[in-house]
Protein backbone atom coordinates (compact mmCIF):
# COMPACT_ATOMS: atom_id res chain seq x y z
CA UNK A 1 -90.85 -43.87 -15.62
CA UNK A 2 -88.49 -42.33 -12.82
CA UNK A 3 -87.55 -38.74 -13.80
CA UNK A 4 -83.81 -38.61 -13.48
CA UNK A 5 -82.26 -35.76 -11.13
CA UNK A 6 -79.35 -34.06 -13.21
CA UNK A 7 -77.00 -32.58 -10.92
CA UNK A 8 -75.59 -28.87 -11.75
CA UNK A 9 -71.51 -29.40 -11.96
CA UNK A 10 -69.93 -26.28 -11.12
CA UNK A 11 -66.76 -25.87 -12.79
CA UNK A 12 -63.85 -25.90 -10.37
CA UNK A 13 -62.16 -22.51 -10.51
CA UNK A 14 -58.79 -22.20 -12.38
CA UNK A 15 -55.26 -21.67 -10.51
CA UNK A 16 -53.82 -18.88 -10.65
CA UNK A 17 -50.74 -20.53 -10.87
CA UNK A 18 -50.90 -22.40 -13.90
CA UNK A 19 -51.58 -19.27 -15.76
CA UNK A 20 -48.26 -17.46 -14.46
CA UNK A 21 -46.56 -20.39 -15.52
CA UNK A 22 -47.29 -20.55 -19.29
CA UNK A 23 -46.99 -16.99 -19.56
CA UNK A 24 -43.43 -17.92 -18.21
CA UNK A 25 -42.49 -20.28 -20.20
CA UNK A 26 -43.85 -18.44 -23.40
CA UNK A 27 -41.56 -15.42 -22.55
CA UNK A 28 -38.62 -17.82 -22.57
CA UNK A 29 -38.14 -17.04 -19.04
CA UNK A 30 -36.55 -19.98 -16.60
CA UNK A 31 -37.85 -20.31 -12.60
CA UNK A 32 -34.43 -19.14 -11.55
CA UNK A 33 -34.58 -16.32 -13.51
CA UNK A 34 -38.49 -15.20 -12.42
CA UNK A 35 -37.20 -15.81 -8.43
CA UNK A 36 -34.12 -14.09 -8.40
CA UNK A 37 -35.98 -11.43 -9.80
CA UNK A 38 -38.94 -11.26 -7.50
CA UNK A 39 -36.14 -12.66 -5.01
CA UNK A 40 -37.98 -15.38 -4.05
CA UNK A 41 -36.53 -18.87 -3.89
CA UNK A 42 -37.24 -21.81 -6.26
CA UNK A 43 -39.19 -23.56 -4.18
CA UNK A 44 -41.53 -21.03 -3.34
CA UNK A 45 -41.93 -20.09 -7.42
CA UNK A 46 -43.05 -23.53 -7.62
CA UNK A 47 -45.58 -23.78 -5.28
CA UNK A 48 -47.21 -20.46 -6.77
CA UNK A 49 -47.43 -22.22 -10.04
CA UNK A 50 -48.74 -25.35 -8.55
CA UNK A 51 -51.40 -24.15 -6.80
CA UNK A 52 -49.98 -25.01 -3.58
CA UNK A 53 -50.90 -21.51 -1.95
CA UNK A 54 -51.25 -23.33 1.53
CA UNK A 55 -47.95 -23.69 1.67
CA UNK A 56 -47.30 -19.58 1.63
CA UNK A 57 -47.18 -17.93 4.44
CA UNK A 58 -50.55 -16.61 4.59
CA UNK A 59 -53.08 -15.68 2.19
CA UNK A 60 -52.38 -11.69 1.87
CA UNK A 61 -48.68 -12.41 1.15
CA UNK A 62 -49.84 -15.06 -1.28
CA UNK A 63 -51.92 -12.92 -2.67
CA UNK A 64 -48.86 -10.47 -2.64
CA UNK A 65 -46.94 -12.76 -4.42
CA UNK A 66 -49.64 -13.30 -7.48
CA UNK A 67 -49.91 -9.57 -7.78
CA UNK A 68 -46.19 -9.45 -8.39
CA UNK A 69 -45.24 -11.99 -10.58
CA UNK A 70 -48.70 -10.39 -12.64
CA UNK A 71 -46.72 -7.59 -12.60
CA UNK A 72 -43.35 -8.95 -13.86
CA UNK A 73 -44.71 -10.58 -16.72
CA UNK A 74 -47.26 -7.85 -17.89
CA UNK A 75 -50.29 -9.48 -17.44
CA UNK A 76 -53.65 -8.55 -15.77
CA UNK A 77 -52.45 -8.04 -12.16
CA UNK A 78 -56.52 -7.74 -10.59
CA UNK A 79 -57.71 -10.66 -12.71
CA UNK A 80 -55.16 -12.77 -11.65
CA UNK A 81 -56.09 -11.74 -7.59
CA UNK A 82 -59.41 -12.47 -8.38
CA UNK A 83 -58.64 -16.13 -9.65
CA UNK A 84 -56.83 -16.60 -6.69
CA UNK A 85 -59.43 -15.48 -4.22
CA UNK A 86 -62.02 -17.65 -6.13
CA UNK A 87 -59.32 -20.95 -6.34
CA UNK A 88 -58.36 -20.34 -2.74
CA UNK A 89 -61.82 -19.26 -1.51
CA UNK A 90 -60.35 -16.31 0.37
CA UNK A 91 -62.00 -13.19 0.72
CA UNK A 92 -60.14 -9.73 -0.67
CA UNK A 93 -62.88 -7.41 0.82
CA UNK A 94 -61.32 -5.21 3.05
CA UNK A 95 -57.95 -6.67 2.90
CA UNK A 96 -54.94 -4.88 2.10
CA UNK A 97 -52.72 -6.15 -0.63
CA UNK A 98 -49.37 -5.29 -1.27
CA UNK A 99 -46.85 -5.88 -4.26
CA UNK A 100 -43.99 -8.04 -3.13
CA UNK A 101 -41.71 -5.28 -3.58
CA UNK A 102 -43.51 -3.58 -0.65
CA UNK A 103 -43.45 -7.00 1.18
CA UNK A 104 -39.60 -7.30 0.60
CA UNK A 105 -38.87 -3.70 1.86
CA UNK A 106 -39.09 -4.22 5.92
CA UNK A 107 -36.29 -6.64 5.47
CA UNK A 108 -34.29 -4.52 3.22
CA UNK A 109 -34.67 -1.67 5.61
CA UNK A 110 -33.37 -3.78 8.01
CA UNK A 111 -30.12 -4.74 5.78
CA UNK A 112 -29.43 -1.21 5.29
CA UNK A 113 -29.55 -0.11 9.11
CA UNK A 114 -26.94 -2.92 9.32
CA UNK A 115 -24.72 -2.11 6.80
CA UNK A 116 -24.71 1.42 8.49
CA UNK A 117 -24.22 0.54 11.51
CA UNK A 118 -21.11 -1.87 10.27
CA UNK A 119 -19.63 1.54 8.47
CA UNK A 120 -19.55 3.56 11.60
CA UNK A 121 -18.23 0.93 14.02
CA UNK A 122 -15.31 0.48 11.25
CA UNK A 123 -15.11 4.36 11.46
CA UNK A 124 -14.43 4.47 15.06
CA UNK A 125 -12.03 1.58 14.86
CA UNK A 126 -10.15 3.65 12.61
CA UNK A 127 -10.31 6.66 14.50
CA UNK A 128 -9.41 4.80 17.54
CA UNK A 129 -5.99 2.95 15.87
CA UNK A 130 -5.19 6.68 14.63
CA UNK A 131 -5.65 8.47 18.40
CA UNK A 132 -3.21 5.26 19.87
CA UNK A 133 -0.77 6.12 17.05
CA UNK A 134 -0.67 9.56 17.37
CA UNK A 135 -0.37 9.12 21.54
CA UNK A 136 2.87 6.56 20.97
CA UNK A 137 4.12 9.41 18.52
CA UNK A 138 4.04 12.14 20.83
CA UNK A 139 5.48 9.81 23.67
CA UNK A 140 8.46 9.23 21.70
CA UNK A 141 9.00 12.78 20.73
CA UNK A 142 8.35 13.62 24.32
CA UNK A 143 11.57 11.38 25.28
CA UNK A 144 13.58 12.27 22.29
CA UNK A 145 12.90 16.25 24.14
CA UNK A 146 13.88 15.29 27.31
CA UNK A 147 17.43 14.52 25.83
CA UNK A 148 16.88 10.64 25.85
CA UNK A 149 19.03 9.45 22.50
CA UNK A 150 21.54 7.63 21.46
CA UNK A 151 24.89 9.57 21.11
CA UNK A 152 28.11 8.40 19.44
CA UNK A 153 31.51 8.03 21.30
CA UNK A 154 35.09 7.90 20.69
CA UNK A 155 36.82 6.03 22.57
CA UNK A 156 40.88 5.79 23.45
CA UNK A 157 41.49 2.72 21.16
CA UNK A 158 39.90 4.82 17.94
CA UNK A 159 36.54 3.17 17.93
CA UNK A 160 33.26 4.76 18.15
CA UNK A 161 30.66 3.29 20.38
CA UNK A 162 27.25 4.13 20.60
CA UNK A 163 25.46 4.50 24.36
CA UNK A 164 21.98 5.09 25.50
CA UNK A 165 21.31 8.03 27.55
CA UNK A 166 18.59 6.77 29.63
CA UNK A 167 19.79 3.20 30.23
CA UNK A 168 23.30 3.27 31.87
CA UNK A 169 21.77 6.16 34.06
CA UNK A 170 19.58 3.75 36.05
CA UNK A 171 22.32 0.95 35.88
CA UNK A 172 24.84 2.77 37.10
CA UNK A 173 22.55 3.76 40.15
CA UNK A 174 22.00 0.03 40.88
CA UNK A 175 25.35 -0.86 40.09
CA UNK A 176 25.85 1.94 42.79
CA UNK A 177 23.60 1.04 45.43
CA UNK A 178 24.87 -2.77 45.30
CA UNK A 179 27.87 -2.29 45.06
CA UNK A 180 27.79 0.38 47.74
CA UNK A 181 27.31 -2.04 50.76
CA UNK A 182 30.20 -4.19 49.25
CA UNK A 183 32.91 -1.09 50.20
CA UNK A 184 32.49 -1.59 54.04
CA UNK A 185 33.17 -5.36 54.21
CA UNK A 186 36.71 -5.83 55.59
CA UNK A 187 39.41 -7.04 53.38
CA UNK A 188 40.92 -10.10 53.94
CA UNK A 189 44.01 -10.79 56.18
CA UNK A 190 46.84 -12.81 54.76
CA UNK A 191 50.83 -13.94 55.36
CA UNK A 192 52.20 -12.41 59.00
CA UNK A 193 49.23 -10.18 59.09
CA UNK A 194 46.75 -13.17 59.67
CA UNK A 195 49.23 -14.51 62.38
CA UNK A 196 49.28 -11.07 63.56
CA UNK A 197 45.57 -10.78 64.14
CA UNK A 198 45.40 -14.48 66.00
CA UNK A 199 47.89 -12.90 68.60
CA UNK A 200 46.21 -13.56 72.11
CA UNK A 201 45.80 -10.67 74.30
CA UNK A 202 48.81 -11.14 77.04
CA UNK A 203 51.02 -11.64 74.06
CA UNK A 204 49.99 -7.95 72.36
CA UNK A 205 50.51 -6.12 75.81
CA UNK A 206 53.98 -8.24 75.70
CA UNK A 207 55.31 -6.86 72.33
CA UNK A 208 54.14 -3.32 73.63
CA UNK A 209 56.24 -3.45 76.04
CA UNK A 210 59.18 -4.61 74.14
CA UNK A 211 58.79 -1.78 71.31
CA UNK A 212 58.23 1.09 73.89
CA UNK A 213 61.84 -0.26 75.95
CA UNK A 214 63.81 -0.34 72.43
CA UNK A 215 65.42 3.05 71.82
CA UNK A 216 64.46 4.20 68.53
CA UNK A 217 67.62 3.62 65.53
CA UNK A 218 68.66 6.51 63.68
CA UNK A 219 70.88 6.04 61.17
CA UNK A 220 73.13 8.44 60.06
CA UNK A 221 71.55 8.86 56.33
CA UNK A 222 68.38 9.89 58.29
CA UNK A 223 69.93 12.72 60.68
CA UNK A 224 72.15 13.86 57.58
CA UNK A 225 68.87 14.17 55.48
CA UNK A 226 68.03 18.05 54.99
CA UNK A 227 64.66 18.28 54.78
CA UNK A 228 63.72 20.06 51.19
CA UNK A 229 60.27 22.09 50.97
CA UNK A 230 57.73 20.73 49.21
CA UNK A 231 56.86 23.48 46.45
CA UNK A 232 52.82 24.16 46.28
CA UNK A 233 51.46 23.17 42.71
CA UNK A 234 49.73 25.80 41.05
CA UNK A 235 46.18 24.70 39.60
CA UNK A 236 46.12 25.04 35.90
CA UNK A 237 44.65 27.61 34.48
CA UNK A 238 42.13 26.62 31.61
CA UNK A 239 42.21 28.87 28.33
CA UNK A 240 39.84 32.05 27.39
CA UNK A 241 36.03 29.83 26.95
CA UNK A 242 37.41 26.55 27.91
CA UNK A 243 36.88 25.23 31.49
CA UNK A 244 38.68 22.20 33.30
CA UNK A 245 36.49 19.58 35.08
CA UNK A 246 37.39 17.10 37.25
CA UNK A 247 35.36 14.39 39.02
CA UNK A 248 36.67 11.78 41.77
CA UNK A 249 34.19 8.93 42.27
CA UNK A 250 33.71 7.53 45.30
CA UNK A 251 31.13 5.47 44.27
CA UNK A 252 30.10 3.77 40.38
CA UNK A 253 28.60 6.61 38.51
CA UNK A 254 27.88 6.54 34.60
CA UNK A 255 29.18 9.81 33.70
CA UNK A 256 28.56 11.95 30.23
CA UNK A 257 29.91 15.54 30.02
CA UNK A 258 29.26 17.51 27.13
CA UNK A 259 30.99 20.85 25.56
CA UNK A 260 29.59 23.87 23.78
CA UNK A 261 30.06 22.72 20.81
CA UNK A 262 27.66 19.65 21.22
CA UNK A 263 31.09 17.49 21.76
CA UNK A 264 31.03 14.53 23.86
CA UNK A 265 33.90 14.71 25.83
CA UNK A 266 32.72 11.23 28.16
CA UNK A 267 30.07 8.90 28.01
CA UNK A 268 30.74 5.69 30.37
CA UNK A 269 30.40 3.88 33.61
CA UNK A 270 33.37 4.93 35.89
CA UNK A 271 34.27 2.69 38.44
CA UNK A 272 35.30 3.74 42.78
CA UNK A 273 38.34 5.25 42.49
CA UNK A 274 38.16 6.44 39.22
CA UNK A 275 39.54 10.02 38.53
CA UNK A 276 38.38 11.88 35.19
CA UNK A 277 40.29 15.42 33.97
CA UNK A 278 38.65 16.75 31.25
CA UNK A 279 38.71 20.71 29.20
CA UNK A 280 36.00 21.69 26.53
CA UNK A 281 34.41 24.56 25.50
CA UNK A 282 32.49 26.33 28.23
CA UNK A 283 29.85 26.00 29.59
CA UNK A 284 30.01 22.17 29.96
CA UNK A 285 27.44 20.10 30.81
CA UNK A 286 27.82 17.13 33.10
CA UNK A 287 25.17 14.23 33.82
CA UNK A 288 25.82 12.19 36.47
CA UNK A 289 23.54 8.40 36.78
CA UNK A 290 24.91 8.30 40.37
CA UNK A 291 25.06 12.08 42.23
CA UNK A 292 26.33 10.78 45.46
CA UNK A 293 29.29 8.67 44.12
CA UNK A 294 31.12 11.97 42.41
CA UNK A 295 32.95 14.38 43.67
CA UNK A 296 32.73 17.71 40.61
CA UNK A 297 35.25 20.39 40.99
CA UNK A 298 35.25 22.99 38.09
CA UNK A 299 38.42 25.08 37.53
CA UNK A 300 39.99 24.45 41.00
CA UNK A 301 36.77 24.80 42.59
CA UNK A 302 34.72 22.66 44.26
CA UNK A 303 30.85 21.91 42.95
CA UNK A 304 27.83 21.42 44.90
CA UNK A 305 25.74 18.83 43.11
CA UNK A 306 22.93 18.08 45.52
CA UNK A 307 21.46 21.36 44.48
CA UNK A 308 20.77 19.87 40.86
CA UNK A 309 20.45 16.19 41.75
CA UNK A 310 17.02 14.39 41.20
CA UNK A 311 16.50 11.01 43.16
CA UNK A 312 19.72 9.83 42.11
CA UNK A 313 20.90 11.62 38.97
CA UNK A 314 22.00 14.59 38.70
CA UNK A 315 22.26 17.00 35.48
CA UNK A 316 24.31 20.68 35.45
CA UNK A 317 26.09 23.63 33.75
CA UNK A 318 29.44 24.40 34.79
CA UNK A 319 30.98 27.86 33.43
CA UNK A 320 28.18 29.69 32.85
């Protein structure tokens, strides 16, 4: 009679896994609500209650996890390691575990030195916008102080018009200096006068000769005439405070001239041969877009305006 050999079956060690899981499901508790939670995903819930711990990355986060979702659901956190380490075959000596919380916290660290870094960069945008404001600010006020506005005038016809103080300055001193060149160019010769100018040489020395023989005509109205002399005229004499200004241009100037009182007396672009007469309230002040194409004269007198021009413009007091 052969003597059978019974074999010793070892039972195989339980999961870990499947014992999270029941207490899960007898707490009424749903894997979506255990992973958001322990903020793991689905999928990852799932393979801790299947068994499928190979799938983890690593054993001591594993482990981590186990020890965590013990923890959530109140159970016996070591026991539950220890079926783990005998299911997987892993050994815990010596190795440190931590809760998932503490596995978690490296990348929350991490999500809070980016949020604060986001804050402050949004910080110094914000100062930065402010500073750029506050510099166009100041550069407007700067050029509102320098006298650069917009002033109201009335003009012959009854109308008011409004002009820029800083643009007609510089077009008037281009208008100026182009038109400048123009004032040279001969004019052009028409009628007898063209005829006269085609007049060969022999034939001008001819009619020379002719008027120099003629005797000069006089007619009797002439050598009756008396001759009547001329009276001087008087310059007018402005009021007490008020002053008389007058300007000649010689060239295009954009003129303003300004009383005591704030009153603007002219603010336009005179043309050559122009003459302005005005009287305010002294002292006046003139601006002048053009310097060199007006000639000032201030109660009879004439004013020096190169001491107070700048580049092209010129600005001055007169009866101070």
């Amino acid at each position: 009679m052969k003597a059978a050999n019974s074999e010793v079956v070892q039972p195989k060690p339980g999961n870990p896994g499947e014992s999270l899981r029941q207490a899960r499901e007898a707490r009424g508790l749903s894997v979506a609500e255990v992973a958001a939670q322990l903020n793991l995903t689905q999928q990852r819930l799932n393979q801790i209650e299947a068994g499928a711990f190979d799938k983890l990355p690593g054993t001591t986060f594993a482990r981590g996890y186990v020890r965590a979702y013990a923890k959530l659901l109140e159970l016996d956190q070591n026991r539950l390691v220890m079926e783990f380490d005998q299911f997987t075959g892993a050994d815990s000596a010596g190795s440190d575990v931590h809760s998932l919380g503490r596995i978690e916290e490296p990348a929350r660290y991490s999500q809070s030195i980016l949020r604060l870094f986001s804050f402050v960069l949004l910080l110094a945008l914000i100062g930065a916008g402010f500073l750029w404001w506050q510099e166009r600010g100041g550069y407007s006020a700067g050029l509102a102080d320098l006298g650069l506005e917009h002033v109201e005038v009335e003009g012959a016809d009854g109308r008011t018009q409004v002009h820029s103080l800083a643009e007609p300055e510089d077009q008037a001193v281009i208008a100026a200096q182009v038109n400048e060149p123009d004032a040279a160019l001969p004019l052009p010769i028409e009628g007898e006068q063209a005829e006269a100018a085609t007049m060969t040489e022999g034939e001008e020395a001819q009619l020379a000769i002719t008027d120099s023989a003629a005797p000069a005509e006089i007619t009797p109205l002439q050598a009756e005439a008396p001759q009547t002399a001329v009276a001087p005229v008087e310059p007018v004499k402005p009021a007490a405070g008020e002053g008389i200004l007058v300007v000649q241009y010689v060239a295009d100037c954009w003129t303003q001239v300004t009383d005591a009182n704030g009153k603007v007396l002219l603010s336009e672009l005179k043309r050559k041969g122009d003459r302005v007469e005005l009287t305010g309230k002294a002292p006046m002040e003139l601006r002048l877009g053009f310097a060199r194409g007006a000639q000032v004269s201030y109660n009879g007198e004439a004013v020096d305006v190169s001491t107070h021009t700048t580049g092209e413009t010129a600005r001055l007091k007169l009866g101070l």
